[in-house]
C-alpha atoms as a PDB file:
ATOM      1  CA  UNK A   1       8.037 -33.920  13.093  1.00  0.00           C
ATOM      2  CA  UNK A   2       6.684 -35.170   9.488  1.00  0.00           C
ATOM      3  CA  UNK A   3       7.483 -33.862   6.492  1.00  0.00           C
ATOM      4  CA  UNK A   4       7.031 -34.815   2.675  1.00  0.00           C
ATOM      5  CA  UNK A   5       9.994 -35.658   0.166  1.00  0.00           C
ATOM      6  CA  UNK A   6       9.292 -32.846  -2.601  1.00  0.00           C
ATOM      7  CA  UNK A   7       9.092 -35.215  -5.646  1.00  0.00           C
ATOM      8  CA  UNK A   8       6.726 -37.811  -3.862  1.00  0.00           C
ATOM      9  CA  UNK A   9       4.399 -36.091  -1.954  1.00  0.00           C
ATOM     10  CA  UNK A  10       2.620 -39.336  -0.563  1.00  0.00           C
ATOM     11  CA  UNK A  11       5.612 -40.530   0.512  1.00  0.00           C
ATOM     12  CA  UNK A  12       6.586 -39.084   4.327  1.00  0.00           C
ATOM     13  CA  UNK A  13       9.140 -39.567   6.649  1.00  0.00           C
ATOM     14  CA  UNK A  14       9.143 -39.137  10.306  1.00  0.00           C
ATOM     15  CA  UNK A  15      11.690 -38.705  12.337  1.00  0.00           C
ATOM     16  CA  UNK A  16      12.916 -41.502  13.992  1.00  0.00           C
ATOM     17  CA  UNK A  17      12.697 -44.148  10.802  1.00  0.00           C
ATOM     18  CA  UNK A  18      16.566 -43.648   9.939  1.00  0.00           C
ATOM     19  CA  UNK A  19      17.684 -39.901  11.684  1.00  0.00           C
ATOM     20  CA  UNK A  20      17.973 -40.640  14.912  1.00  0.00           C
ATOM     21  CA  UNK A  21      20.302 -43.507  14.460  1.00  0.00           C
ATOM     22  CA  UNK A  22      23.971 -42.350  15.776  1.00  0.00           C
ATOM     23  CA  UNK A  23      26.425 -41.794  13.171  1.00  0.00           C
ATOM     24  CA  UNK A  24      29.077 -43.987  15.304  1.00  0.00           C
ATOM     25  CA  UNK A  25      26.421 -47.246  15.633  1.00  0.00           C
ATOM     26  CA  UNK A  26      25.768 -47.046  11.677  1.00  0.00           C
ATOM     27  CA  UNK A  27      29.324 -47.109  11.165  1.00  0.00           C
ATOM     28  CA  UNK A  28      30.136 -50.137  13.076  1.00  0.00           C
ATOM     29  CA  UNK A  29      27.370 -51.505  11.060  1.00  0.00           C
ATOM     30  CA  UNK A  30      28.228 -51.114   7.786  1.00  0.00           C
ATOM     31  CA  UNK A  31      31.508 -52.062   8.890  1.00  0.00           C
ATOM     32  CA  UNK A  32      30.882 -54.970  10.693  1.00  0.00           C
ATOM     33  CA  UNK A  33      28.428 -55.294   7.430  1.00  0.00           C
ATOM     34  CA  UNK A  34      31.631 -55.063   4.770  1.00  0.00           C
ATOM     35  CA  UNK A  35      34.122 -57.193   7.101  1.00  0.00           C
ATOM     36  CA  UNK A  36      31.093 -60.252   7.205  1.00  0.00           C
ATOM     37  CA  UNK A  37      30.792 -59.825   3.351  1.00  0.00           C
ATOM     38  CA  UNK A  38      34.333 -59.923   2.263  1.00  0.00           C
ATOM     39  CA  UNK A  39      35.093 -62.724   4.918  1.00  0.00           C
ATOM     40  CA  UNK A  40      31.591 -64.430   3.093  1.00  0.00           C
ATOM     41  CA  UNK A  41      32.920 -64.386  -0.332  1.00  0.00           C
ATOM     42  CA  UNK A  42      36.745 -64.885   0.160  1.00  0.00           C
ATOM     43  CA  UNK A  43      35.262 -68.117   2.513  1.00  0.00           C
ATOM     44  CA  UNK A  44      33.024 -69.277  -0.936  1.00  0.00           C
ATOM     45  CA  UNK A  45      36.263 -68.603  -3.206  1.00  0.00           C
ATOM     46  CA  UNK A  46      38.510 -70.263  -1.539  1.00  0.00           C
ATOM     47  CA  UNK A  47      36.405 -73.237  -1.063  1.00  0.00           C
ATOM     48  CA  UNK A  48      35.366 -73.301  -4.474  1.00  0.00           C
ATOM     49  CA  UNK A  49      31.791 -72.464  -3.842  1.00  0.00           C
ATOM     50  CA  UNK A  50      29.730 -71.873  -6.797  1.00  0.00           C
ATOM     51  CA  UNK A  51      33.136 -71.351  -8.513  1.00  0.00           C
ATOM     52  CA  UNK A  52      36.374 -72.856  -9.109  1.00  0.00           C
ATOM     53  CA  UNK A  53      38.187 -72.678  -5.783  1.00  0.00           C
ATOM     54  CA  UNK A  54      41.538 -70.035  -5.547  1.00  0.00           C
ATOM     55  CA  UNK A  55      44.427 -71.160  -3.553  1.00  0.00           C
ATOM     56  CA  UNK A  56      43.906 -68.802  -0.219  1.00  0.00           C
ATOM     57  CA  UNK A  57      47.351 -67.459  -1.037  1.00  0.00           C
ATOM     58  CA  UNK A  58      46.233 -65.742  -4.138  1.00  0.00           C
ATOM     59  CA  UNK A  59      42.883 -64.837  -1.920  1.00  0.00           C
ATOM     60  CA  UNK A  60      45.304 -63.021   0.820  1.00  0.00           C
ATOM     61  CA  UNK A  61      47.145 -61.352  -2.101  1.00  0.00           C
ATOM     62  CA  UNK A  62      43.737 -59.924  -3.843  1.00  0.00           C
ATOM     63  CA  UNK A  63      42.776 -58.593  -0.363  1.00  0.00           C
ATOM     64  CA  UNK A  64      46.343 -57.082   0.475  1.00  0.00           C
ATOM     65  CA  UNK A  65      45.578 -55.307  -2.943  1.00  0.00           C
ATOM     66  CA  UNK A  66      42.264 -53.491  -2.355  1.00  0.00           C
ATOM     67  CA  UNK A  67      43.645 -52.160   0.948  1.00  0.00           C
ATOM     68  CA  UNK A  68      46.550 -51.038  -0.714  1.00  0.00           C
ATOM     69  CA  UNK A  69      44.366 -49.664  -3.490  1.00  0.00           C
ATOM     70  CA  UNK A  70      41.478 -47.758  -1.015  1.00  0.00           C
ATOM     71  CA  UNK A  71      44.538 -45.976   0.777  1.00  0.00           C
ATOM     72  CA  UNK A  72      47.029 -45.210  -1.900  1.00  0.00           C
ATOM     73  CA  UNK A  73      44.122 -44.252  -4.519  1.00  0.00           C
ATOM     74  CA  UNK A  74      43.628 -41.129  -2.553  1.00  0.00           C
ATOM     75  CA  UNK A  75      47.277 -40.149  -2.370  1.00  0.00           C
ATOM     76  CA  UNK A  76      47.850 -41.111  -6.202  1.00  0.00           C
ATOM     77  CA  UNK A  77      44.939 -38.653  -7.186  1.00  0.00           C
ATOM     78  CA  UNK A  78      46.357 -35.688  -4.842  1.00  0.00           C
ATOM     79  CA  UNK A  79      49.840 -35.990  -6.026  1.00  0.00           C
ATOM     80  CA  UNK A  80      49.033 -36.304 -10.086  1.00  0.00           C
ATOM     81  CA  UNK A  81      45.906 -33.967 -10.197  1.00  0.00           C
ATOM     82  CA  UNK A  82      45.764 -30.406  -9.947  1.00  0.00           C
ATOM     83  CA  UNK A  83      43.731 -28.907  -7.299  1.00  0.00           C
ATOM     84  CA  UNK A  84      41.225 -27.020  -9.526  1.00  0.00           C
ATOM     85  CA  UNK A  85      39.697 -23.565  -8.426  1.00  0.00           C
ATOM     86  CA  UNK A  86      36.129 -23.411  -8.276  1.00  0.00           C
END
């Protein structure tokens, strides 16, 4: 099956370029994706790669943060903002 993307009609797409990739294997890889990054960069801070080095206590602390913020941003939002009707 081909079809053409309705603002670029030279560009096509067939199926099997990016759809037929299981939701569950590009999930572990953008996963496995983020974990390599993060681990890349807190690796290069703490070792003062192309910066001044952080003390890997300060490191932990930064990431114990952004988990803290990606789960409790949610709830925050839900508790102090009204549920609009559309």
């Amino acid at each position: 099956m081909e079809w053409c993307l309705p603002f670029f009609p030279r560009i096509r797409r067939q199926s099997g370029w990016g759809g037929d990739i299981p939701l569950m294997t590009s999930l572990r890889r953008h996963l496995l994706a983020t974990l390599l990054d993060v681990s890349v960069v807190t690796l290069m801070a703490t070792q003062g790669w192309l910066m001044a080095p952080i003390s890997p206590a300060l490191a932990v602390g930064i990431l114990i943060l952004a988990i803290v913020f990606l789960f409790g941003d949610d709830v925050i939002k839900i508790v102090l903002l009204p549920r609009r009707a559309s």
